[in-house]
Protein backbone atom coordinates (compact mmCIF):
# COMPACT_ATOMS: atom_id res chain seq x y z
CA UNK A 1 82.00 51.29 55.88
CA UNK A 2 80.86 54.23 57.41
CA UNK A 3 81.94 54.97 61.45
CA UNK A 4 79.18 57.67 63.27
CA UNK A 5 81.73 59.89 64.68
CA UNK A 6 79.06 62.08 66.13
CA UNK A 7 79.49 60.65 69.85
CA UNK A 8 83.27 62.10 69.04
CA UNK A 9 82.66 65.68 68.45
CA UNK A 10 80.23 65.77 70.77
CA UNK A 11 82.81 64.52 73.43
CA UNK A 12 85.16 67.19 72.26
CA UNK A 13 82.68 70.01 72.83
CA UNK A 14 80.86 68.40 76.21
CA UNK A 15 84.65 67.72 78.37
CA UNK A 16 86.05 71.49 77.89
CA UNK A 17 83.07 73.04 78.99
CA UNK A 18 82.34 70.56 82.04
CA UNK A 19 85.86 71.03 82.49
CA UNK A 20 85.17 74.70 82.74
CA UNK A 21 81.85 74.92 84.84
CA UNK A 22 83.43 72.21 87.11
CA UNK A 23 86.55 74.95 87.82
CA UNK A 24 84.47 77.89 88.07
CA UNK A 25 82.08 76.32 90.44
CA UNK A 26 85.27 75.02 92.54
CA UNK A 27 86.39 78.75 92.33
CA UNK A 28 83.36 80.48 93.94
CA UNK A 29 82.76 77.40 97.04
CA UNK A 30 86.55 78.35 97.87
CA UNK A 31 86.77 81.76 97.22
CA UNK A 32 84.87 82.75 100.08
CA UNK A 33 87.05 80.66 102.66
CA UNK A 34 89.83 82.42 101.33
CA UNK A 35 88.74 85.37 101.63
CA UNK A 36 87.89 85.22 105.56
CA UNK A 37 90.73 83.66 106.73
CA UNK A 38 92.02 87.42 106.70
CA UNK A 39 89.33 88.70 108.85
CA UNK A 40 89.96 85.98 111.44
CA UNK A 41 93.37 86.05 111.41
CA UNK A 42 93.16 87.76 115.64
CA UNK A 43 90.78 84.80 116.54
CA UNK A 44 92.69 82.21 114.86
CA UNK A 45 95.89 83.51 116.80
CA UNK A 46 94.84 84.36 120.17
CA UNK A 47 92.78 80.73 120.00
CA UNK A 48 95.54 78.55 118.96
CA UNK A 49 98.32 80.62 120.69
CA UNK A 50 100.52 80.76 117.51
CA UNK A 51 103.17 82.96 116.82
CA UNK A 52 102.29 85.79 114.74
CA UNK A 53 104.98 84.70 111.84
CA UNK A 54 103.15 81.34 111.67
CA UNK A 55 99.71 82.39 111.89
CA UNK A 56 100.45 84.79 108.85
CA UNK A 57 102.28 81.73 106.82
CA UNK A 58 98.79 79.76 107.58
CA UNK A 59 96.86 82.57 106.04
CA UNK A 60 99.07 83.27 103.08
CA UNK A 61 99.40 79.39 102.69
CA UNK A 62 95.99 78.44 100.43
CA UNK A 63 97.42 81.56 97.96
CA UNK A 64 101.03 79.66 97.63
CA UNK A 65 99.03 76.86 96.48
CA UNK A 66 96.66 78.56 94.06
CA UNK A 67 99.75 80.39 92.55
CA UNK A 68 102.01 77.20 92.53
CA UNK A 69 99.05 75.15 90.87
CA UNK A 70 98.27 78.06 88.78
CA UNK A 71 101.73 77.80 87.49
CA UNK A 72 102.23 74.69 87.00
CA UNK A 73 98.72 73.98 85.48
C-alpha cells in the first residue's frame, strides 16, 4: 500500500511560514500604536487627569507585555 504523504510536507512547509507572515503582519499594525503612545503621553494625562506615575505605567504597559510574551514564547 502506498500512503501520498505529499499533503504532509506540504503542511510542514505552508504552517511555519503563515505562522511567520501572520506575526510580522501583527508586528507592523501594532508597532505604530506603540510607538505614539509616547508622543501623547501630555494629552493622555492632562485629558484623563492621571497621575504622572500612572500615566507612565500605562505607556510602558504594552512593552511589559511584549517582553513577558516574548519570554515566555
Amino acid at each position: 500500500m502506498w500512503r501520498d504523504h505529499r499533503h504532509v510536507y506540504r503542511a510542514a512547509i505552508v504552517r511555519p511560514v503563515v505562522a511567520g507572515l501572520a506575526v510580522a503582519v501583527l508586528a507592523l499594525n501594532l508597532r505604530p500604536t506603540l510607538t505614539s503612545m509616547g508622543a501623547l503621553l501630555t494629552r493622555i494625562e492632562t485629558a484623563d487627569g492621571l497621575s504622572p506615575a500612572l500615566t507612565a505605567t500605562l505607556v510602558a504597559l504594552p512593552t511589559w507585555c511584549f517582553a513577558i510574551g516574548g519570554a515566555t514564547a
